[in-house]
Protein backbone atom coordinates (compact mmCIF):
# COMPACT_ATOMS: atom_id res chain seq x y z
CA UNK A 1 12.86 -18.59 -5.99
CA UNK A 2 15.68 -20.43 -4.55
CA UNK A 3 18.03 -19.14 -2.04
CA UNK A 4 21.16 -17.40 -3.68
CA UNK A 5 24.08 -18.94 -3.22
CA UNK A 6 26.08 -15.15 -2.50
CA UNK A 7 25.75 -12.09 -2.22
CA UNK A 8 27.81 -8.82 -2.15
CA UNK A 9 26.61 -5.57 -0.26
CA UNK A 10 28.02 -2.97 -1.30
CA UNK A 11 28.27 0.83 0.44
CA UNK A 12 28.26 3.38 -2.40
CA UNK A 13 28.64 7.25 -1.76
CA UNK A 14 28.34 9.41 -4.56
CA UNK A 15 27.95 13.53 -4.55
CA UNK A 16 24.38 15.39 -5.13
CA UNK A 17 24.98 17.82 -8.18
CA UNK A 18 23.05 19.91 -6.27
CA UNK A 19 22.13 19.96 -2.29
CA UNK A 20 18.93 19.55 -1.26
CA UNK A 21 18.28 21.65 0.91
CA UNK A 22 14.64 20.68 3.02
CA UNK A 23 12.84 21.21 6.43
CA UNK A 24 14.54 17.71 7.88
CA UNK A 25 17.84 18.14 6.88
CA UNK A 26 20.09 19.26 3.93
CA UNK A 27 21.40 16.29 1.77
CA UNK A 28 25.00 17.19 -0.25
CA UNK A 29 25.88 13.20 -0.71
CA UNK A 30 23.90 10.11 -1.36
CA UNK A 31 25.20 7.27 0.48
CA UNK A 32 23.19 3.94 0.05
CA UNK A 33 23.85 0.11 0.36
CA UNK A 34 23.55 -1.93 -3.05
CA UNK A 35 22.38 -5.40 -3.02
CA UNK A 36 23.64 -7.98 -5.40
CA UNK A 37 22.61 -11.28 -5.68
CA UNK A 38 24.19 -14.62 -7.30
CA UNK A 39 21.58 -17.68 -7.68
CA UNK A 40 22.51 -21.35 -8.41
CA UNK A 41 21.69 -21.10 -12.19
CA UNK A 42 24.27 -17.90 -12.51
CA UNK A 43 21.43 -15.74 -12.36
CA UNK A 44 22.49 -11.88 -10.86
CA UNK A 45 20.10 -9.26 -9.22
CA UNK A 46 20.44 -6.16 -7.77
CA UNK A 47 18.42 -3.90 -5.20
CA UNK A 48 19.16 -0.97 -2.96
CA UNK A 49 18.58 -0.08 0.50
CA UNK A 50 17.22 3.85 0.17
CA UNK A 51 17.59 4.83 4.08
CA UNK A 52 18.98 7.82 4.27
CA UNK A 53 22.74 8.35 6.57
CA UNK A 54 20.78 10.19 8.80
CA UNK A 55 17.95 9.15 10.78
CA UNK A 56 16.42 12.69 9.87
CA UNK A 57 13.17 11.17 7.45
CA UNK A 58 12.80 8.03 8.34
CA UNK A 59 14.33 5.70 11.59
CA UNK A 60 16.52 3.87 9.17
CA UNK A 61 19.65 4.66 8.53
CA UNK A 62 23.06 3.35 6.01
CA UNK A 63 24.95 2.22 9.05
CA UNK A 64 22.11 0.79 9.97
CA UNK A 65 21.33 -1.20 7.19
CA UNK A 66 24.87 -2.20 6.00
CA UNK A 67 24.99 -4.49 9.75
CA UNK A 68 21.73 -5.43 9.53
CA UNK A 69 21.96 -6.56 5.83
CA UNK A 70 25.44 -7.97 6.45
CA UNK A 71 25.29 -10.09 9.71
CA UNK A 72 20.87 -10.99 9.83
CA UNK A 73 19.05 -11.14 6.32
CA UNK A 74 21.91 -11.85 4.21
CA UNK A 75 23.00 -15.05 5.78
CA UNK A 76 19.58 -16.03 6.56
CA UNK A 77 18.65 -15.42 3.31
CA UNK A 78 21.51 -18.11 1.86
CA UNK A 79 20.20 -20.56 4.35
CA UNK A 80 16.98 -20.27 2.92
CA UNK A 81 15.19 -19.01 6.38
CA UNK A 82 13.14 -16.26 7.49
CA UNK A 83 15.70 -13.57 9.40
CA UNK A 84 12.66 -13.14 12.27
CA UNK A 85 13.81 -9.61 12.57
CA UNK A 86 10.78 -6.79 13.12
CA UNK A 87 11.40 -3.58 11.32
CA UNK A 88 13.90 -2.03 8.81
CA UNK A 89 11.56 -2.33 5.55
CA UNK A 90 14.48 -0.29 3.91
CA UNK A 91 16.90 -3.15 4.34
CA UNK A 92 14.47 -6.24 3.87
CA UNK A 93 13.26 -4.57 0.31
CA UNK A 94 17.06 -4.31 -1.06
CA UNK A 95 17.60 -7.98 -0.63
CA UNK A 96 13.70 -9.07 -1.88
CA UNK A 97 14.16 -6.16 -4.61
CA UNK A 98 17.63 -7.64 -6.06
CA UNK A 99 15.41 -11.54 -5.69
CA UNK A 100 13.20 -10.42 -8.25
CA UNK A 101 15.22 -8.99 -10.03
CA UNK A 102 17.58 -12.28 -10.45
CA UNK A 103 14.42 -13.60 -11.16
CA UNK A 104 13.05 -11.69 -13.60
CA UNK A 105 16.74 -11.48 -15.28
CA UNK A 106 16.27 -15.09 -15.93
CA UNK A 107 12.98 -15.11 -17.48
CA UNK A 108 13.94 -12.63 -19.45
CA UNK A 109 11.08 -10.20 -18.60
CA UNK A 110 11.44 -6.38 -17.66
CA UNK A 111 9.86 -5.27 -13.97
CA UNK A 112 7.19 -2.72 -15.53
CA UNK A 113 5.57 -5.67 -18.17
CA UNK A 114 5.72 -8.12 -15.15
CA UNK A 115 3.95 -5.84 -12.77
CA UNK A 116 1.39 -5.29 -15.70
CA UNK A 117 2.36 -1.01 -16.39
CA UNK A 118 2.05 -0.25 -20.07
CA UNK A 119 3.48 3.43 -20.03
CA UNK A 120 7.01 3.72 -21.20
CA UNK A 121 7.29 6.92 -19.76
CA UNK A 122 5.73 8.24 -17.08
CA UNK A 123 4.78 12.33 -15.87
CA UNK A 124 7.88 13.67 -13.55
CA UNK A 125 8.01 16.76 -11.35
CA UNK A 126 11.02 18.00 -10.01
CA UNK A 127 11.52 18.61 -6.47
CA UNK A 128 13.57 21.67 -6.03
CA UNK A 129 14.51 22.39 -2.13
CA UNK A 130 14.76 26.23 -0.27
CA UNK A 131 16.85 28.03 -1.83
CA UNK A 132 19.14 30.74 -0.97
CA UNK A 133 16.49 33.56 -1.97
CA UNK A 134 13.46 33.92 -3.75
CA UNK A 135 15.13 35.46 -6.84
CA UNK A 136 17.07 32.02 -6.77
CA UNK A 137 14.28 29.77 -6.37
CA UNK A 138 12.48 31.70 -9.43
CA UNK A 139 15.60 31.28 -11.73
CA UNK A 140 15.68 27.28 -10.83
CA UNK A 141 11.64 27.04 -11.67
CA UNK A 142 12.73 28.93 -15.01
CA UNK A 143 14.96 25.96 -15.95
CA UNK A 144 12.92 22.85 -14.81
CA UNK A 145 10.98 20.87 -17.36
CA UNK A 146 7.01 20.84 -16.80
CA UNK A 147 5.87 20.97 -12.90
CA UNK A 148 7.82 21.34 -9.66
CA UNK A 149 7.22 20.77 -6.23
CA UNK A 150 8.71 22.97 -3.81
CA UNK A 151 10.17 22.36 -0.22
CA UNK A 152 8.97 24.47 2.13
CA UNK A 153 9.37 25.31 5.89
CA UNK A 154 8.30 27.46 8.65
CA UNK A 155 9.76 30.59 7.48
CA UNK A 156 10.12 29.55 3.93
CA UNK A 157 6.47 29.09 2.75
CA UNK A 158 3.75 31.09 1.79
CA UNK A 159 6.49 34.25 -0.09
CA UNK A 160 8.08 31.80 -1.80
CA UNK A 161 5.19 30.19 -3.19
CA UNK A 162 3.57 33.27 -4.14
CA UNK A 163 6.64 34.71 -6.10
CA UNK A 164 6.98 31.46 -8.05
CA UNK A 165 3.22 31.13 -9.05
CA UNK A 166 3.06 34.95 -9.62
CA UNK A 167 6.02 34.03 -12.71
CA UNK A 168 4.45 31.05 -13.49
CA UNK A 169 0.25 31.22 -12.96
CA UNK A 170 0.11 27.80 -15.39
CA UNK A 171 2.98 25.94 -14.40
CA UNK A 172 2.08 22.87 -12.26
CA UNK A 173 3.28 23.16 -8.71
CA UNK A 174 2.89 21.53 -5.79
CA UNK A 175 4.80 22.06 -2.00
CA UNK A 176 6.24 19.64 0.23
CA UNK A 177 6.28 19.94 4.19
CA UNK A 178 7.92 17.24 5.43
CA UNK A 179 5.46 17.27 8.30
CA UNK A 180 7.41 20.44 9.86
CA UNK A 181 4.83 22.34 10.52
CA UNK A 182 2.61 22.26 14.38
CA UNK A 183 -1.16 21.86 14.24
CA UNK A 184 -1.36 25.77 15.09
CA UNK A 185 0.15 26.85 11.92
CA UNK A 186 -3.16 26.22 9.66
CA UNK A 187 -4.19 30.08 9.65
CA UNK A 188 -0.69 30.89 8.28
CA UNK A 189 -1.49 27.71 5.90
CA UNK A 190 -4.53 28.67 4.40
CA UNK A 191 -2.81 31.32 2.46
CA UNK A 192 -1.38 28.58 0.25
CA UNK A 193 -5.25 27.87 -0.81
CA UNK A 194 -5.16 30.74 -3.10
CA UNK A 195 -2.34 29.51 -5.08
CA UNK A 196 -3.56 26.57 -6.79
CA UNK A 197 -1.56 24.12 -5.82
CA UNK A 198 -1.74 20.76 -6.86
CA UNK A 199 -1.43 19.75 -3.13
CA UNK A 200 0.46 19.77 -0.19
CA UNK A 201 2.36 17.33 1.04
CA UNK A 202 2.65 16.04 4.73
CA UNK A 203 2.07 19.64 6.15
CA UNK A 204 1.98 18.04 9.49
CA UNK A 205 3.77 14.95 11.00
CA UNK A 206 1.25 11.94 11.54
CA UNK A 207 -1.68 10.48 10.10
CA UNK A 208 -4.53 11.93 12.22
CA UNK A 209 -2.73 15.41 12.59
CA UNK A 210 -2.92 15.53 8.62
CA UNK A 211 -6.34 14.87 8.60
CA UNK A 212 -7.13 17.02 10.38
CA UNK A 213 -5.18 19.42 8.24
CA UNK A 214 -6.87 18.13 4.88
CA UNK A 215 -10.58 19.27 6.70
CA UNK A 216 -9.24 22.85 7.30
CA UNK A 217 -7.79 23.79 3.97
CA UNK A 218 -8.64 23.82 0.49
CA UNK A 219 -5.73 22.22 -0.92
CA UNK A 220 -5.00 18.56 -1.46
CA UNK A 221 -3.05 16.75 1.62
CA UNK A 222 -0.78 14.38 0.29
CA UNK A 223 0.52 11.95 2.48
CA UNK A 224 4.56 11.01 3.10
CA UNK A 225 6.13 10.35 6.16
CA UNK A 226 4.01 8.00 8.25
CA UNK A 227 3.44 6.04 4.61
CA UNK A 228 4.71 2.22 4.83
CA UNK A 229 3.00 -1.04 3.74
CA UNK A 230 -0.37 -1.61 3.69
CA UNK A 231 -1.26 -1.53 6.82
CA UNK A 232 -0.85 2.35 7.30
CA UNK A 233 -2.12 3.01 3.68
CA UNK A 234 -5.24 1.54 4.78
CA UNK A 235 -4.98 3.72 8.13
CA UNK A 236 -4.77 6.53 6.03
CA UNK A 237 -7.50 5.86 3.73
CA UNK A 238 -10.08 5.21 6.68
CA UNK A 239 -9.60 8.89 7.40
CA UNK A 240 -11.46 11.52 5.63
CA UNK A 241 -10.16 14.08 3.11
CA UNK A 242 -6.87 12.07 2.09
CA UNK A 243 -5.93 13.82 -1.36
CA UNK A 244 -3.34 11.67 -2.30
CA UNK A 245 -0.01 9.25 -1.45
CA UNK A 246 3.26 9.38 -1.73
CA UNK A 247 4.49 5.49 -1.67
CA UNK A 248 8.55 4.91 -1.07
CA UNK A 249 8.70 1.30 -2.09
CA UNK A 250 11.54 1.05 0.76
CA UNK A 251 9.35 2.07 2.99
CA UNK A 252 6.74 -0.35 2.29
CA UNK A 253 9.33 -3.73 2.06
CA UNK A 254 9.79 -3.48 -1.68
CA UNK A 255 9.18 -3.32 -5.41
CA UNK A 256 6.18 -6.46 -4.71
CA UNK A 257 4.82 -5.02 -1.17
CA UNK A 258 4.51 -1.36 -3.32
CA UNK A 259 2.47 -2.75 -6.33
CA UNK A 260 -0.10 -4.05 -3.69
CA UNK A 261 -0.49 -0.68 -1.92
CA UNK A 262 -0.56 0.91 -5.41
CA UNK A 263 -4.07 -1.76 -6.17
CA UNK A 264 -5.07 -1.18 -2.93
CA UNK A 265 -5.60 2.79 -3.33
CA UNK A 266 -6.44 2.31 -6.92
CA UNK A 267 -9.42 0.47 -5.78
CA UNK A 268 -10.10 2.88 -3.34
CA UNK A 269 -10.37 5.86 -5.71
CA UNK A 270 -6.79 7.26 -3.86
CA UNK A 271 -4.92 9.49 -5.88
CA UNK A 272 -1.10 7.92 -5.45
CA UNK A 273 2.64 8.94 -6.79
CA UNK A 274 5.83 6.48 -6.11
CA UNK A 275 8.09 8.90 -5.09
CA UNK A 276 12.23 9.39 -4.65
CA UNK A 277 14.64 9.58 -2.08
CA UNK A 278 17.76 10.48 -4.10
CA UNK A 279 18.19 6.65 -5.23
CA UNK A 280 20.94 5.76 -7.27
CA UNK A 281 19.59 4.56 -10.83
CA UNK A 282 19.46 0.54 -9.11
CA UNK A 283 17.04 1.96 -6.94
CA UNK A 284 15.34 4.46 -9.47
CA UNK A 285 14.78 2.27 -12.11
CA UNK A 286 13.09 -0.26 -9.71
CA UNK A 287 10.65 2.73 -8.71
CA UNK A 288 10.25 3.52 -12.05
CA UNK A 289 8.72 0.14 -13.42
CA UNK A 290 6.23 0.85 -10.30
CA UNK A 291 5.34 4.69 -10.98
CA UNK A 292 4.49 3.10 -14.69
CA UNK A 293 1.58 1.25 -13.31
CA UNK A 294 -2.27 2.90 -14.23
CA UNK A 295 -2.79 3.01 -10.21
CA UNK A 296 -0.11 6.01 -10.10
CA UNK A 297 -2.28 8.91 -11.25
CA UNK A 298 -0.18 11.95 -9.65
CA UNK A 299 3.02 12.90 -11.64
CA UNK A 300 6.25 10.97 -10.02
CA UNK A 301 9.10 12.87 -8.43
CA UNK A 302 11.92 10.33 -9.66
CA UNK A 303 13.32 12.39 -12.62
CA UNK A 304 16.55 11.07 -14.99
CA UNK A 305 20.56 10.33 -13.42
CA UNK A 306 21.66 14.15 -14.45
CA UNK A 307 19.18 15.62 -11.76
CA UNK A 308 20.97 13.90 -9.60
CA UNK A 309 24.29 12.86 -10.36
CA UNK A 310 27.08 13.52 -12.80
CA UNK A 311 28.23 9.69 -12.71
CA UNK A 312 25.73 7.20 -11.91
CA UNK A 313 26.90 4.19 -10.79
CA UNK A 314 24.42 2.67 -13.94
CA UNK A 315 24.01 3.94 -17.16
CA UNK A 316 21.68 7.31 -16.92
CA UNK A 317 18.33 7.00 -16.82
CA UNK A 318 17.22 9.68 -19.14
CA UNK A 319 14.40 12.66 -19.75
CA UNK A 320 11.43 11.63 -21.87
CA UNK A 321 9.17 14.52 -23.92
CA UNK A 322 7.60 17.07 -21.86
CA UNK A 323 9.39 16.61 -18.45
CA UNK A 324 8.76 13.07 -18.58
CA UNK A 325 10.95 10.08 -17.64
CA UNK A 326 11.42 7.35 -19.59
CA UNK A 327 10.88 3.39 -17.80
CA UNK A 328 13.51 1.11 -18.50
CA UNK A 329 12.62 -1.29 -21.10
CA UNK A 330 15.63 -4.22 -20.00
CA UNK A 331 15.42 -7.27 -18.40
CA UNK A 332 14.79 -7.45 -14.50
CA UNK A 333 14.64 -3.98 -12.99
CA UNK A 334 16.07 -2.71 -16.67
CA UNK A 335 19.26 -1.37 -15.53
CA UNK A 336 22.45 -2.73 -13.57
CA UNK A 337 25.48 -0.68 -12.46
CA UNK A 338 28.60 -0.07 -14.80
CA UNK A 339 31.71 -1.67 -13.00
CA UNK A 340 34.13 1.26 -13.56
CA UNK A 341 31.27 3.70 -12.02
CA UNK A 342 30.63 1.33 -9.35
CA UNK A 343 33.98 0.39 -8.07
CA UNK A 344 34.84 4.30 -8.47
CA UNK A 345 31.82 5.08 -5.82
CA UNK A 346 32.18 2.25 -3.58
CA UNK A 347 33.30 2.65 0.00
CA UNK A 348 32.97 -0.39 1.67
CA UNK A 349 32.61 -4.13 0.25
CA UNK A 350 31.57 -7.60 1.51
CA UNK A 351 30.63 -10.88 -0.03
CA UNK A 352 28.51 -13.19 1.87
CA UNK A 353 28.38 -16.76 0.68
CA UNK A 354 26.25 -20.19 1.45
């Protein structure tokens, strides 16, 4: 593809209809950097920067991001040069994601039937964070479609868990870590092998550490955090016991950089998920045409807009049959934002040009 001739970055913050509350940090707002690109022809494309404001999950952050994006890849990308900066796959995959998406726009061929996914809807769990008490988190399982995976903490783990499977001993369920736990916690860990979980996710921070992990306990060990391109997937994979990925195409440089780790672990027998970080629907529906592919054999965590948001800044994405989530079927990524919605949520605005 040729070099666009502009493009506009956009800082969007928009409130959480519900805060998530997790081991790393409690989210109430979504704040994220939208990428929109203009191409000779008139072709458009959008793609969004998922770091989070805080550099609580990963090192990237929004501030971060909107310089980088604003004064190093965006002008080198209109001069048609590499940037030669190391780092900051967050920022590099909103510009390559919005790219493709300009040039799928103008082929006139949706991001799932280019990447070769079939499924129009895909499996969804919803992630539902520590609650105020158990009776709380119990009511909230009540409510969600199908499975849910439940953030968990030292302090907030094994009575939790318990309570909800107790009300629910055939409802999917799975528990996420977010690496908070030390190496000396696996005796108070094992517990969770008697609740039939469908795994665990990141229990520990680091690959070897979780390894380690996945040889002491029953359950699954699903990896997160240290998860990037394909370098660490196949770092993880070369350890033993690795029950499954969960792939953040930000962190792995993009929509394109995400479908080869998905191959990759589909040809190594790895069970894999592309999984959210509170994207607007740019960045959701761009996951979405990924978490359609065969390779993805775990249920997604991406769910619909209304989990999320009461005003997207695109047109929802919407609930499928059974807790599922249906793939946008449009051109490009599928979706694009609404301009009311978008200029209502935007806080900051620049246009680059050639």
């Amino acid at each position: 593809m040729t070099a666009p001739v502009a493009i506009e970055l956009r800082r969007v913050r928009l409130d959480l209809r519900h805060p998530l509350v997790a081991g790393h940090a409690t989210i109430a707002r979504r704040e994220v950097v939208l990428v929109e690109v203009w191409t000779a022809d008139g072709g458009r494309g959008w793609g969004e920067c998922s770091a989070l404001e805080r550099p609580t999950y990963s090192p990237e952050t929004t501030d971060g991001a909107w310089v980088l994006l604003r004064d190093e890849l965006g002008p080198a990308a209109l001069a048609g040069r590499a940037a030669g900066i190391a780092g900051h796959p967050m920022a590099h995959a909103a510009l390559a994601d919005a790219c493709l998406d300009a040039r799928l726009r103008a082929s006139g061929i949706g991001l799932a039937a280019s990447l070769g996914a079939t499924r129009r809807e895909v499996a969804s769990t919803r992630v539902l964070g520590i609650a105020a008490s158990i009776d709380a988190l119990v009511g909230s399982v009540d409510v969600a479609p199908a499975g849910v995976k439940l953030k968990i903490a030292p302090g907030w783990d094994v009575e939790p868990l318990r309570a909800v499977r107790a009300a629910f001993p055939d409802r999917w369920l799975a528990a996420d870590a977010n690496g908070g736990y030390p190496l000396d916690a696996l005796d108070h860990l094992r517990a969770l092998d008697d609740l039939d979980l469908a795994y665990l996710e990141q229990p520990v921070a680091g690959l070897t550490a979780a390894a380690e992990v996945s040889k002491r306990l029953a359950t699954p060990i699903v990896l997160d955090e240290p998860i990037g391109g394909l370098d660490t997937v196949r770092a993880a994979v070369a350890l033993s016991g690795l029950g499954g990925l969960n792939l953040k195409p930000g962190k792995a440089g993009g929509i394109a950089a995400t479908a080869e780790v998905i191959a990759f672990a589909a040809a190594e027998g790895v069970p894999a998920f592309v999984g959210g970080m509170l994207e607007t629907g740019v960045g959701r529906a761009g996951a979405l045409g990924l978490a359609a592919l065969d390779g993805c054999t775990l249920p997604t965590d991406l769910g619909p807009s209304d989990w999320y948001f009461d005003d997207d800044v695109t047109a929802p994405l919407v609930a499928g049959e059974g807790g599922s989530v249906v793939v946008p079927a449009g051109h490009g990524i599928g979706v694009e934002p609404d301009p009311g919605r978008l200029d209502a949520a935007t806080v900051d605005r620049v246009v680059l040009e050639a």
